[in-house]
C-alpha atoms as a PDB file:
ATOM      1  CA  UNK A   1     -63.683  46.466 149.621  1.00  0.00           C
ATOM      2  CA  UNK A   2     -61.389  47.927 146.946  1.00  0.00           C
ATOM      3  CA  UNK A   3     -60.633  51.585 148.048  1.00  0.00           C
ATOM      4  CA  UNK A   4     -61.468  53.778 151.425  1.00  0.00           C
ATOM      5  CA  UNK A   5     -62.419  57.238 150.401  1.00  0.00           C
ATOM      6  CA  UNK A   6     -62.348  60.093 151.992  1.00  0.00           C
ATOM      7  CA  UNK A   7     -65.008  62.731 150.398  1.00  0.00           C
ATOM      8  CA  UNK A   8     -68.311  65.477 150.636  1.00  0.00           C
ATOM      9  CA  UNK A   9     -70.960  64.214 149.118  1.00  0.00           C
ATOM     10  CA  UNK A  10     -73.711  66.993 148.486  1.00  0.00           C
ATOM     11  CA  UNK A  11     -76.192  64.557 148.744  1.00  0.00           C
ATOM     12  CA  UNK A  12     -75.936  63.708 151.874  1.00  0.00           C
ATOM     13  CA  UNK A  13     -74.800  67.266 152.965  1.00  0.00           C
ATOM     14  CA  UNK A  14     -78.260  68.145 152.034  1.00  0.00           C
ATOM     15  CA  UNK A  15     -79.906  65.720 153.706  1.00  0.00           C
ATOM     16  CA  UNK A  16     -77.916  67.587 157.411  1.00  0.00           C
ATOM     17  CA  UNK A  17     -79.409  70.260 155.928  1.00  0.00           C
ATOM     18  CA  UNK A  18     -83.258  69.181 155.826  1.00  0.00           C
ATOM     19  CA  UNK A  19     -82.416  67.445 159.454  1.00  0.00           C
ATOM     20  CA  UNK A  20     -81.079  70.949 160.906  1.00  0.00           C
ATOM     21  CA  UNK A  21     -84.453  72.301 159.695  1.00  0.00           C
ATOM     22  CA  UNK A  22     -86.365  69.669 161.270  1.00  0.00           C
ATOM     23  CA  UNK A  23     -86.870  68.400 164.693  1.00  0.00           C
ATOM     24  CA  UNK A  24     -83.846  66.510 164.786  1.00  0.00           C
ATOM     25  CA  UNK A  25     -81.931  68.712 166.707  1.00  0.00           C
ATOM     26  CA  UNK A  26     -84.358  68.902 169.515  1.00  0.00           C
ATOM     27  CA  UNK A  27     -84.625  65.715 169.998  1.00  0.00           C
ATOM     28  CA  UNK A  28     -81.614  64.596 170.452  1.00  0.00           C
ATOM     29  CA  UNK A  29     -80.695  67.616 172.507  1.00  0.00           C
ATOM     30  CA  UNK A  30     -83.303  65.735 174.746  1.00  0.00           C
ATOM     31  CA  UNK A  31     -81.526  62.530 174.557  1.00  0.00           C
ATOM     32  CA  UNK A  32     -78.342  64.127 175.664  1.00  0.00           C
ATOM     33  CA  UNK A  33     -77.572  67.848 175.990  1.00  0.00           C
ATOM     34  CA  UNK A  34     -74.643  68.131 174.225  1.00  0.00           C
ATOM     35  CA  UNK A  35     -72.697  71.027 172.197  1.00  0.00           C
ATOM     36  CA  UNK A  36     -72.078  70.877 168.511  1.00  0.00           C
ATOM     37  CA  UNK A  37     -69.815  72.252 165.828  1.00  0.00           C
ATOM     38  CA  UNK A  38     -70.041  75.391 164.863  1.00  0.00           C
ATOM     39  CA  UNK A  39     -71.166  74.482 161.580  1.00  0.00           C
ATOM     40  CA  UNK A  40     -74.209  73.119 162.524  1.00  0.00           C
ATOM     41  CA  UNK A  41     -75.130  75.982 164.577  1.00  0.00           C
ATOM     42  CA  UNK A  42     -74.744  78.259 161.132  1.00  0.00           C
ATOM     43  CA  UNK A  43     -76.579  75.809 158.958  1.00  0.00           C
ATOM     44  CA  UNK A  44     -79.685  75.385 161.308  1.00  0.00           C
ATOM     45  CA  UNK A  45     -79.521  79.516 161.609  1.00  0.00           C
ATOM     46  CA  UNK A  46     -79.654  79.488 157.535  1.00  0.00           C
ATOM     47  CA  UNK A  47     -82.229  77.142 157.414  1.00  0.00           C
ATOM     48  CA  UNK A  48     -84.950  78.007 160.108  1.00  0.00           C
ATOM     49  CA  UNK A  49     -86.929  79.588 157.010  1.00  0.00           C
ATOM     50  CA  UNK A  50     -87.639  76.501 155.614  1.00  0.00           C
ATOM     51  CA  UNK A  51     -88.844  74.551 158.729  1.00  0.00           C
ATOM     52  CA  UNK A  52     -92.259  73.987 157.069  1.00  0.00           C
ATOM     53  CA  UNK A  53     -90.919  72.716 153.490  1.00  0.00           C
ATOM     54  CA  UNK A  54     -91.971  69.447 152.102  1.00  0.00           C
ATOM     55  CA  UNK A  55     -88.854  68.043 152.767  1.00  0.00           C
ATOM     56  CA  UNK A  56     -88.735  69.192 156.482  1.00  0.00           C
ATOM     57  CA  UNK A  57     -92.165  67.894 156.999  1.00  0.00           C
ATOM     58  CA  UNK A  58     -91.154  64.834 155.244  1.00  0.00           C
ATOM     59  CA  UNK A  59     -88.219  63.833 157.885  1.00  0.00           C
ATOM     60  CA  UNK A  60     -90.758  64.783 160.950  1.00  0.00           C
ATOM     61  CA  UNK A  61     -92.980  62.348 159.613  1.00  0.00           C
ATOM     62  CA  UNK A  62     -90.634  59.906 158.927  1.00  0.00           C
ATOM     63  CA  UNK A  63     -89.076  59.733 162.115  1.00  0.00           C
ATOM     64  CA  UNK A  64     -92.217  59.813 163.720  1.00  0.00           C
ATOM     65  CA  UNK A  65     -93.138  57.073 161.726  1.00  0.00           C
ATOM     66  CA  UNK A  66     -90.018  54.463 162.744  1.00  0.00           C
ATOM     67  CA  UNK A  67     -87.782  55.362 159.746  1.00  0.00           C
ATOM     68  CA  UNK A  68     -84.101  55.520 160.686  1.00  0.00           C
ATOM     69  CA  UNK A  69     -81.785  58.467 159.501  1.00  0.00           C
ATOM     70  CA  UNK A  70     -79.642  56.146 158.218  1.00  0.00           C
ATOM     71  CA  UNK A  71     -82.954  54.899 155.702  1.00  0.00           C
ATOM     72  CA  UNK A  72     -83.028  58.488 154.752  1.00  0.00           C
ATOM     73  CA  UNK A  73     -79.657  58.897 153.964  1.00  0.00           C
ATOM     74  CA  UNK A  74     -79.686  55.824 151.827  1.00  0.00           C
ATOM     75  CA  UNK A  75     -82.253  56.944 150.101  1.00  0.00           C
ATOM     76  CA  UNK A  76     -80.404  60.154 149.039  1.00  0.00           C
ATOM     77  CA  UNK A  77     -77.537  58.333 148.086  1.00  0.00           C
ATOM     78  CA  UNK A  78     -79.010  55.948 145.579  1.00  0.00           C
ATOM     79  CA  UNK A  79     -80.559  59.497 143.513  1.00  0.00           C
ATOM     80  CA  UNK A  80     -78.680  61.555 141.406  1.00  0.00           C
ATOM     81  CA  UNK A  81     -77.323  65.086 142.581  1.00  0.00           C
ATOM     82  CA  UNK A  82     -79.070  67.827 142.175  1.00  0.00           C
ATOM     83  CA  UNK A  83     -82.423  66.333 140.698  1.00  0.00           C
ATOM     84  CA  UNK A  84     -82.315  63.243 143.091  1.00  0.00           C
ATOM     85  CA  UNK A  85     -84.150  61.082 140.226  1.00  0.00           C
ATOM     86  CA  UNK A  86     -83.681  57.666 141.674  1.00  0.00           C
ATOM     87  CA  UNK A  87     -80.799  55.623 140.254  1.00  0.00           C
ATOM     88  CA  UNK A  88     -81.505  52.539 141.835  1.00  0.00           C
ATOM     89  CA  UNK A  89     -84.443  51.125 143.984  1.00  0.00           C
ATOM     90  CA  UNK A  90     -85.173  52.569 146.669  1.00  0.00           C
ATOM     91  CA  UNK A  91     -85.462  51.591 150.783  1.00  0.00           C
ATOM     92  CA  UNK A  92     -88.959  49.966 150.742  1.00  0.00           C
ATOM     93  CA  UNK A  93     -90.409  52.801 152.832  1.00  0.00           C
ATOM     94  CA  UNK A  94     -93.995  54.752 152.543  1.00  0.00           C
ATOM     95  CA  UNK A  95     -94.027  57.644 149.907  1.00  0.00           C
ATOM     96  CA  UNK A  96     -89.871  57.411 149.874  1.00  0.00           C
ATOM     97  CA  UNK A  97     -90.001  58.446 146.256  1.00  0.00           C
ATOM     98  CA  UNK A  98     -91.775  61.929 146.978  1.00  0.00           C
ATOM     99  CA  UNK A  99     -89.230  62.637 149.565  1.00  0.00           C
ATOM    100  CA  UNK A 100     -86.416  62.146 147.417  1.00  0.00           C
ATOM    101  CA  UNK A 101     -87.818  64.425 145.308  1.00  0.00           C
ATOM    102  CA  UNK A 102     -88.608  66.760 147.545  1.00  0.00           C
ATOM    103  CA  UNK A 103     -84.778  66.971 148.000  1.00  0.00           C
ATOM    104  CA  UNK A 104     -84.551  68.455 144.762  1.00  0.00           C
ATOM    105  CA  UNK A 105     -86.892  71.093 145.521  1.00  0.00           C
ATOM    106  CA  UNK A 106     -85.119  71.985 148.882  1.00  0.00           C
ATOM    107  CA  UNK A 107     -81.674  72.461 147.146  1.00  0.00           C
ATOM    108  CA  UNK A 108     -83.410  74.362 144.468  1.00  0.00           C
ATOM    109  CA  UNK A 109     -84.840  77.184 147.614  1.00  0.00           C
ATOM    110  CA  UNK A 110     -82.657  77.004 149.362  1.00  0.00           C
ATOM    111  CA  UNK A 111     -79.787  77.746 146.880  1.00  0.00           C
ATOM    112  CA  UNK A 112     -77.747  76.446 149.713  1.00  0.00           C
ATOM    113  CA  UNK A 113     -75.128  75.520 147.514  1.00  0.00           C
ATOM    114  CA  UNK A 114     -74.743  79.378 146.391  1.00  0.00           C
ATOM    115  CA  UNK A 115     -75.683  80.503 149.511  1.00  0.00           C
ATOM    116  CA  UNK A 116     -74.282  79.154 152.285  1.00  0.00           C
ATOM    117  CA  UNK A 117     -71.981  75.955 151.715  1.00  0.00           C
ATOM    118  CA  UNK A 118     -69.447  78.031 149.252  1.00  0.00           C
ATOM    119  CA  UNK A 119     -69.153  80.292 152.191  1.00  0.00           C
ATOM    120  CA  UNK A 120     -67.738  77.667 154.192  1.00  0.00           C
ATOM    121  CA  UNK A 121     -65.622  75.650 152.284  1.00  0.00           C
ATOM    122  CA  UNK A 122     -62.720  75.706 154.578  1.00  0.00           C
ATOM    123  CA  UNK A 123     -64.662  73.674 157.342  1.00  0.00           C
ATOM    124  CA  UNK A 124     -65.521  70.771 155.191  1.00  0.00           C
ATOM    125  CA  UNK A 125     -61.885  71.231 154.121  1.00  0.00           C
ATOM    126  CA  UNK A 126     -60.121  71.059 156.629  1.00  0.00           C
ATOM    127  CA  UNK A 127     -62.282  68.044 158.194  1.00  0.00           C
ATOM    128  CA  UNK A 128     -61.289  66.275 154.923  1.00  0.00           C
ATOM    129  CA  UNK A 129     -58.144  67.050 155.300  1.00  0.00           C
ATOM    130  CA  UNK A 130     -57.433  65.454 159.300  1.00  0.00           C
ATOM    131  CA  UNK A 131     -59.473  62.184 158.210  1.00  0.00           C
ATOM    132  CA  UNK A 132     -57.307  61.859 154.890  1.00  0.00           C
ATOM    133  CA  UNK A 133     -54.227  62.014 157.401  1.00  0.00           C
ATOM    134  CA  UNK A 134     -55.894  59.436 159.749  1.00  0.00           C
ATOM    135  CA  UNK A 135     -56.722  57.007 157.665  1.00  0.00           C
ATOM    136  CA  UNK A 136     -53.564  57.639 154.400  1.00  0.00           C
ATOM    137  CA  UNK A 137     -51.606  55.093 155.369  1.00  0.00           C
ATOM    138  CA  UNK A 138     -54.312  51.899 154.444  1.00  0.00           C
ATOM    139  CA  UNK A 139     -53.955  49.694 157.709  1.00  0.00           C
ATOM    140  CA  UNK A 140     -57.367  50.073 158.471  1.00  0.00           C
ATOM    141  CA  UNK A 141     -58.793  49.356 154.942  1.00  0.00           C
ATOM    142  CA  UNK A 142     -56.310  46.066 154.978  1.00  0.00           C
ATOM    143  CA  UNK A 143     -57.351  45.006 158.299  1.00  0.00           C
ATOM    144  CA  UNK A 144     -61.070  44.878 156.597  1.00  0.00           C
ATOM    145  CA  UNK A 145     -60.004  42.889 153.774  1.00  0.00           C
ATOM    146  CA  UNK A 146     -57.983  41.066 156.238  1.00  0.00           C
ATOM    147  CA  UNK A 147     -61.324  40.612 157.951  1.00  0.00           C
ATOM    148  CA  UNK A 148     -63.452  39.454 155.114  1.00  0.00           C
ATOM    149  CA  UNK A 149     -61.841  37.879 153.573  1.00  0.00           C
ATOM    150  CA  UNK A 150     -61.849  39.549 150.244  1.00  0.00           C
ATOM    151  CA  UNK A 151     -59.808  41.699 148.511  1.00  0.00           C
ATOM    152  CA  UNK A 152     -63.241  42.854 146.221  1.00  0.00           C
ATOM    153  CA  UNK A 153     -65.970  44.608 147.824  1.00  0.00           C
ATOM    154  CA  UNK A 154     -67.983  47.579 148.176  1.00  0.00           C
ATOM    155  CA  UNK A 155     -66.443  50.557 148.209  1.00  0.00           C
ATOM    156  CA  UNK A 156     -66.014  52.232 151.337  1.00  0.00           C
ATOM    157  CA  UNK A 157     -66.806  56.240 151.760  1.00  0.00           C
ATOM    158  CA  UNK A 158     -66.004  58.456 154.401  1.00  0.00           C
ATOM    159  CA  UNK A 159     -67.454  61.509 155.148  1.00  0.00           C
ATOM    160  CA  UNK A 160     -67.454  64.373 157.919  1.00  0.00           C
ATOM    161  CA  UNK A 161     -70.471  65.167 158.942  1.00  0.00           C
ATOM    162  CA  UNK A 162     -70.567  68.293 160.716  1.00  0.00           C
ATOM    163  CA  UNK A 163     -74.133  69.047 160.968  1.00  0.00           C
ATOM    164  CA  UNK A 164     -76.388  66.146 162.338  1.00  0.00           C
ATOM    165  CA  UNK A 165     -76.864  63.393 163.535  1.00  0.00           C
ATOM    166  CA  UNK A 166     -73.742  65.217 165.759  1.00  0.00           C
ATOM    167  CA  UNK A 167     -74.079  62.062 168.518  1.00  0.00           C
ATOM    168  CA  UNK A 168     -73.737  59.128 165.923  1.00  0.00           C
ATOM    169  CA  UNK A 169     -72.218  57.766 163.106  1.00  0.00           C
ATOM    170  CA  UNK A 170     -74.816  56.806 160.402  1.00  0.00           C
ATOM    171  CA  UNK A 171     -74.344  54.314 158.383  1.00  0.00           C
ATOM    172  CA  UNK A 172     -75.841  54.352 154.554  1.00  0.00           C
ATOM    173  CA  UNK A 173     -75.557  52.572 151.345  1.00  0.00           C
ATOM    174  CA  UNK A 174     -76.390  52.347 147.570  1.00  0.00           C
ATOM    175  CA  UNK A 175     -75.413  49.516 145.209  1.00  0.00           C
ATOM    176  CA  UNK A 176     -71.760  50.623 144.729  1.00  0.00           C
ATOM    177  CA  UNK A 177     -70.791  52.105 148.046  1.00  0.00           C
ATOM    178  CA  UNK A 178     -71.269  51.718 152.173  1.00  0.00           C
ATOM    179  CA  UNK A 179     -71.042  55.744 153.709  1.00  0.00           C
ATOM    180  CA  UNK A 180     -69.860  56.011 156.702  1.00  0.00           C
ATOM    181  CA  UNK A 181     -70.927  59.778 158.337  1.00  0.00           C
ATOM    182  CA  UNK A 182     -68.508  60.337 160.977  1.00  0.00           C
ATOM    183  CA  UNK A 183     -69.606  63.199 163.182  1.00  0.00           C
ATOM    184  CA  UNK A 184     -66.867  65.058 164.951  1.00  0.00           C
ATOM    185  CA  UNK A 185     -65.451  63.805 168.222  1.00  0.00           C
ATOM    186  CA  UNK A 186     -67.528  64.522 171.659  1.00  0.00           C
ATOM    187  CA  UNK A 187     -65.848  66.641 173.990  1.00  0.00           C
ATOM    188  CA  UNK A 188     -66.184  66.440 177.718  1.00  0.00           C
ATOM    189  CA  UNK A 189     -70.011  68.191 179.097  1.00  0.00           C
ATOM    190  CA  UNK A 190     -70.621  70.857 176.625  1.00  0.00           C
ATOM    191  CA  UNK A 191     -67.567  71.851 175.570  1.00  0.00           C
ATOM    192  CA  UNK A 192     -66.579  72.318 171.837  1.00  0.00           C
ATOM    193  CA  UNK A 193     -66.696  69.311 169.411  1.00  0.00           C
ATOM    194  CA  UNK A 194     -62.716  68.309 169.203  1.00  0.00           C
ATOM    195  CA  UNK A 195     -61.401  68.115 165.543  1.00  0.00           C
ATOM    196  CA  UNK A 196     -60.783  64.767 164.769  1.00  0.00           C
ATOM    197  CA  UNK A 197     -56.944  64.503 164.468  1.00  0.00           C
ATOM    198  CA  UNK A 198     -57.151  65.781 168.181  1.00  0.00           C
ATOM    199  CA  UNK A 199     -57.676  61.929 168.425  1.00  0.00           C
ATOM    200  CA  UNK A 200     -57.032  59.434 165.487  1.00  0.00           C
ATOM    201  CA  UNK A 201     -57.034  56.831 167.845  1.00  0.00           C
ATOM    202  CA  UNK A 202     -60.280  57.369 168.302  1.00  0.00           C
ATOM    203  CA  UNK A 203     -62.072  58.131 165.023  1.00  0.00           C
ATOM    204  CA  UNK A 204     -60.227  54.572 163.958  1.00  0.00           C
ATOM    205  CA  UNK A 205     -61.687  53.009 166.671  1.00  0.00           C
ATOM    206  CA  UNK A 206     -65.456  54.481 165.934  1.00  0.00           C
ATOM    207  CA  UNK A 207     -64.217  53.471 161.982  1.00  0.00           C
ATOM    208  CA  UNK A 208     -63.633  50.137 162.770  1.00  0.00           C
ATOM    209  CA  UNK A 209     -66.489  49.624 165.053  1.00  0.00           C
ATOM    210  CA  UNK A 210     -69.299  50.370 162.272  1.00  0.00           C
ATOM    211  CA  UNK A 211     -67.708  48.927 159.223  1.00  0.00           C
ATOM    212  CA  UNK A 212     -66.434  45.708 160.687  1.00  0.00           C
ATOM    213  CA  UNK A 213     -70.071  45.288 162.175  1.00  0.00           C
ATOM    214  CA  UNK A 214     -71.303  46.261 158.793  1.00  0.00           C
ATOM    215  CA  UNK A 215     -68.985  44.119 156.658  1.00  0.00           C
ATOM    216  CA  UNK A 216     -69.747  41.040 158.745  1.00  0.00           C
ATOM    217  CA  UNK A 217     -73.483  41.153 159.253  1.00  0.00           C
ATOM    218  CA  UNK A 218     -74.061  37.933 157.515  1.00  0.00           C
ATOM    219  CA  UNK A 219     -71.509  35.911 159.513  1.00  0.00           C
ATOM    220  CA  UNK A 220     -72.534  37.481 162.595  1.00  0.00           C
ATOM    221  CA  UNK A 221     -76.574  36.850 162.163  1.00  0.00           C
ATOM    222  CA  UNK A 222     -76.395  33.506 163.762  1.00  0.00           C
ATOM    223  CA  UNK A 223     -74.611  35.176 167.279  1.00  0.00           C
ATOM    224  CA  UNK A 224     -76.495  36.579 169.523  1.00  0.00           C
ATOM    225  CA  UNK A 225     -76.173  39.997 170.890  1.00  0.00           C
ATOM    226  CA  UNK A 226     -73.879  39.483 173.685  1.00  0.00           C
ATOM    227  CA  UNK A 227     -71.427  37.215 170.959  1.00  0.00           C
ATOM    228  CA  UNK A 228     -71.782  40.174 168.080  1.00  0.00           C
ATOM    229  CA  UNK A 229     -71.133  42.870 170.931  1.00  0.00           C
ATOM    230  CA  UNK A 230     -67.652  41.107 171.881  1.00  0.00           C
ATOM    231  CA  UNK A 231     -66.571  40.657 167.972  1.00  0.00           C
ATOM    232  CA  UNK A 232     -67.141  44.382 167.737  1.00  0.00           C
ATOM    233  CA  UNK A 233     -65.113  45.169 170.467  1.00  0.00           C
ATOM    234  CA  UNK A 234     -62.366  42.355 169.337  1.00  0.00           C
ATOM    235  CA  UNK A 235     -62.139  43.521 166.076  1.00  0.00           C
ATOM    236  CA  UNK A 236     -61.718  47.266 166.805  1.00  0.00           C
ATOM    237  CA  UNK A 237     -58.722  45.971 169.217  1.00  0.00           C
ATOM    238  CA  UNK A 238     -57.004  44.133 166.382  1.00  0.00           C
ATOM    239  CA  UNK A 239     -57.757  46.764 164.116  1.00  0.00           C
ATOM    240  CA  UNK A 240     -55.898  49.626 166.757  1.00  0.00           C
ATOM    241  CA  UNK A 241     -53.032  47.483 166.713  1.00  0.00           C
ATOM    242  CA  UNK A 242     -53.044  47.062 162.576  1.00  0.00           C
ATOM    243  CA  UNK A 243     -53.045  50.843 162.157  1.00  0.00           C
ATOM    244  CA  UNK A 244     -50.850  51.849 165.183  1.00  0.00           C
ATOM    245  CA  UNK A 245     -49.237  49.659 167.875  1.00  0.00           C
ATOM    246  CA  UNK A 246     -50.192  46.558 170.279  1.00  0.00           C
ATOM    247  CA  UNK A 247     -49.920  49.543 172.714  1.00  0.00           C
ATOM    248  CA  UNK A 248     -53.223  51.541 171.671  1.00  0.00           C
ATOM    249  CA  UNK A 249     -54.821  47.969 171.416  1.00  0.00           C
ATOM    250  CA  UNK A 250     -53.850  46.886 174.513  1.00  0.00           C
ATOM    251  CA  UNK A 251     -55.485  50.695 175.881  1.00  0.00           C
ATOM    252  CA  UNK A 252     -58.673  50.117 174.409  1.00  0.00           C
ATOM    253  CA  UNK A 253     -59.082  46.600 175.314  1.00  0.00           C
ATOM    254  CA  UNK A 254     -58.698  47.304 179.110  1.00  0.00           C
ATOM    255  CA  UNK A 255     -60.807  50.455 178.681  1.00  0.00           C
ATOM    256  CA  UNK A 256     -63.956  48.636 176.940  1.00  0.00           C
ATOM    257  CA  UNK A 257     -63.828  45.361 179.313  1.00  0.00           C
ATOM    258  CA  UNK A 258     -64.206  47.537 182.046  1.00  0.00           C
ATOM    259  CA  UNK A 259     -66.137  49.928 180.337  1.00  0.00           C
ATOM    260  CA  UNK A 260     -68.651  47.507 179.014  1.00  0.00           C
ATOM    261  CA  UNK A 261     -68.168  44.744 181.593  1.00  0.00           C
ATOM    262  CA  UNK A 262     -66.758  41.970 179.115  1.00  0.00           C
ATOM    263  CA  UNK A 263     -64.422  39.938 181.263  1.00  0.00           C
ATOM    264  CA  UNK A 264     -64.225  37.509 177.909  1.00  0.00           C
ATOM    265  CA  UNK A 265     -62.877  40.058 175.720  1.00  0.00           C
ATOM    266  CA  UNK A 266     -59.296  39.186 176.174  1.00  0.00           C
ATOM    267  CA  UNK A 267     -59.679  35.449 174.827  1.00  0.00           C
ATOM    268  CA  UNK A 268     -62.261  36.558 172.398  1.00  0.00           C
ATOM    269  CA  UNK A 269     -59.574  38.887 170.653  1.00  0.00           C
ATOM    270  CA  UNK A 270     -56.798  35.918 170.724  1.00  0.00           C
ATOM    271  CA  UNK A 271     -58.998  33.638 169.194  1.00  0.00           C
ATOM    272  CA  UNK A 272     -60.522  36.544 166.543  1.00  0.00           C
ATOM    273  CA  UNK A 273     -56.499  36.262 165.941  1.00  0.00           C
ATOM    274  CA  UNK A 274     -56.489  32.888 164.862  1.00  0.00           C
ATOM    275  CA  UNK A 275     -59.907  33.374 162.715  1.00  0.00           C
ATOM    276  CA  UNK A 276     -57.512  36.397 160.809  1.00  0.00           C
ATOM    277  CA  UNK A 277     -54.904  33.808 160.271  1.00  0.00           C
ATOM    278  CA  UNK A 278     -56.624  31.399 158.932  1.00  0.00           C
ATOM    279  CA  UNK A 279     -56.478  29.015 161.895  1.00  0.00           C
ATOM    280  CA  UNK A 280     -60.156  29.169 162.342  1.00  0.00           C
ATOM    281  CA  UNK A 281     -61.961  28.501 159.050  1.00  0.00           C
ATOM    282  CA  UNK A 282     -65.498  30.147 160.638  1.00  0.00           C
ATOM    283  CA  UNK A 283     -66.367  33.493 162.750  1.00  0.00           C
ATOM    284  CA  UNK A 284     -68.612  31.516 164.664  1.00  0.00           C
ATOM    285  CA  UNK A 285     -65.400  29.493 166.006  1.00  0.00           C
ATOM    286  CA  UNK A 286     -64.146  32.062 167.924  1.00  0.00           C
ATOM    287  CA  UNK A 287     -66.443  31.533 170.706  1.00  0.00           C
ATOM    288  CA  UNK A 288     -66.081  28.109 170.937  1.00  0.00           C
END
């Protein structure tokens, strides 16, 4: 990867839209009752009018149907803003195309640029803002080249999402770029969403976790899930200590053994060590 950006990109804003509309928050309200920012609350409110637009109907069906957000967010992302004419192909998914440009249409009624998302400005802002502090420094982007391999790769994007999914990151992609939509941080019960410099540590850590996965996917297809589970939790240890100390490393390494009953993790992280220095020439050697 070349550069880690930190951004709003109104096509996938939209796209939290059509999901507030739909009967995405329900669900996962059902999954886990949870609170969630503010702004979501507002932009659901704005868009209850347009529960029954094609693009609305669209996600329902598509999520009834086995597609995953993070398909639909792809898709967005390889169209051009606001028409969302496709710039690239597509995810191979059923009637994807009339979606996408059903996008177009919802921005269009919506005039939810206009209408709603100039009005609150500040709160995209100033989420901006705290992950530009987090991550201004580089470590993490060097511990991923570090990780690679690489110095040249795709480019890495970083966005707030304040709206939904509000329990997961998603994960999407077009030919230039890999989007990481980083919700804010979970609070205890249903308290409040915390902002996300109320924990770097964390929203490094969650970073780390999906892009390292990510990045690696093709050396990790041969491990099974127990072996891929361990790297993820390795890596995000070595990547805590890159962008802040072998204390916070040493914190979450206790914390997600126990948490996640991996009595392995310790040697798995030394020998992840040698793999970054060189002293292992495959990923696959660190777990033998």
């Amino acid at each position: 990867m070349t550069t880690m950006t930190i951004t709003i990109d109104d096509r996938a804003r939209l796209v939290m839209a059509v999901l507030a509309a739909s009967d995405w928050p329900n669900e996962e309200q059902k999954q886990l009752t949870h609170a969630v920012h503010p702004h979501a609350k507002q932009t659901r409110h704005f868009v209850q009018k347009y529960k029954y637009h094609e693009a609305v109907r669209g996600v329902n069906q598509a999520l009834l149907n086995g597609v995953t957000v993070a398909e639909l967010f792809s898709t967005a992302m390889r169209c051009a803003w606001p028409t969302f004419e496709p710039l690239e192909p597509l995810p191979h998914l059923l009637k994807i195309e009339r979606w996408a440009r059903s996008l177009a249409d919802f921005e269009h009624d919506t005039n939810i640029v206009e209408s709603f998302w100039q009005k609150h400005t500040d709160d995209w802002q100033t989420a901006v803002a705290a992950l530009t502090a987090i991550f201004h420094g580089g470590q993490t982007t060097a511990f991923l080249k570090k990780l690679t391999r690489s110095a040249i790769g795709p480019q890495l994007v970083i966005m707030p999402n304040l709206v939904y999914p509000a329990l997961t990151p998603v994960l999407a992609s077009n030919q230039d770029a890999i989007y990481l939509l980083l919700p804010p941080l979970k609070a205890v019960g249903e308290s409040p969403p915390w902002p996300y410099d109320e924990d770097p540590a964390q929203v490094v850590a969650t970073t780390c976790q999906e892009l390292a996965v990510r990045l690696m996917a093709d050396h990790l297809a041969a491990l099974d899930k127990g072996h891929r589970e361990l790297f993820r939790h390795a890596a995000t240890t070595l990547c805590l200590e890159a962008h802040f100390d072998a204390a916070e490393a040493q914190a979450y390494l206790l914390r997600a053994k126990k948490e996640h009953h991996l009595p392995d993790l310790p040697w798995v992280v030394e020998r992840l060590l040698l793999y970054l220095d060189g002293d292992l020439p495959e990923l696959v050697g660190i777990f033998t």
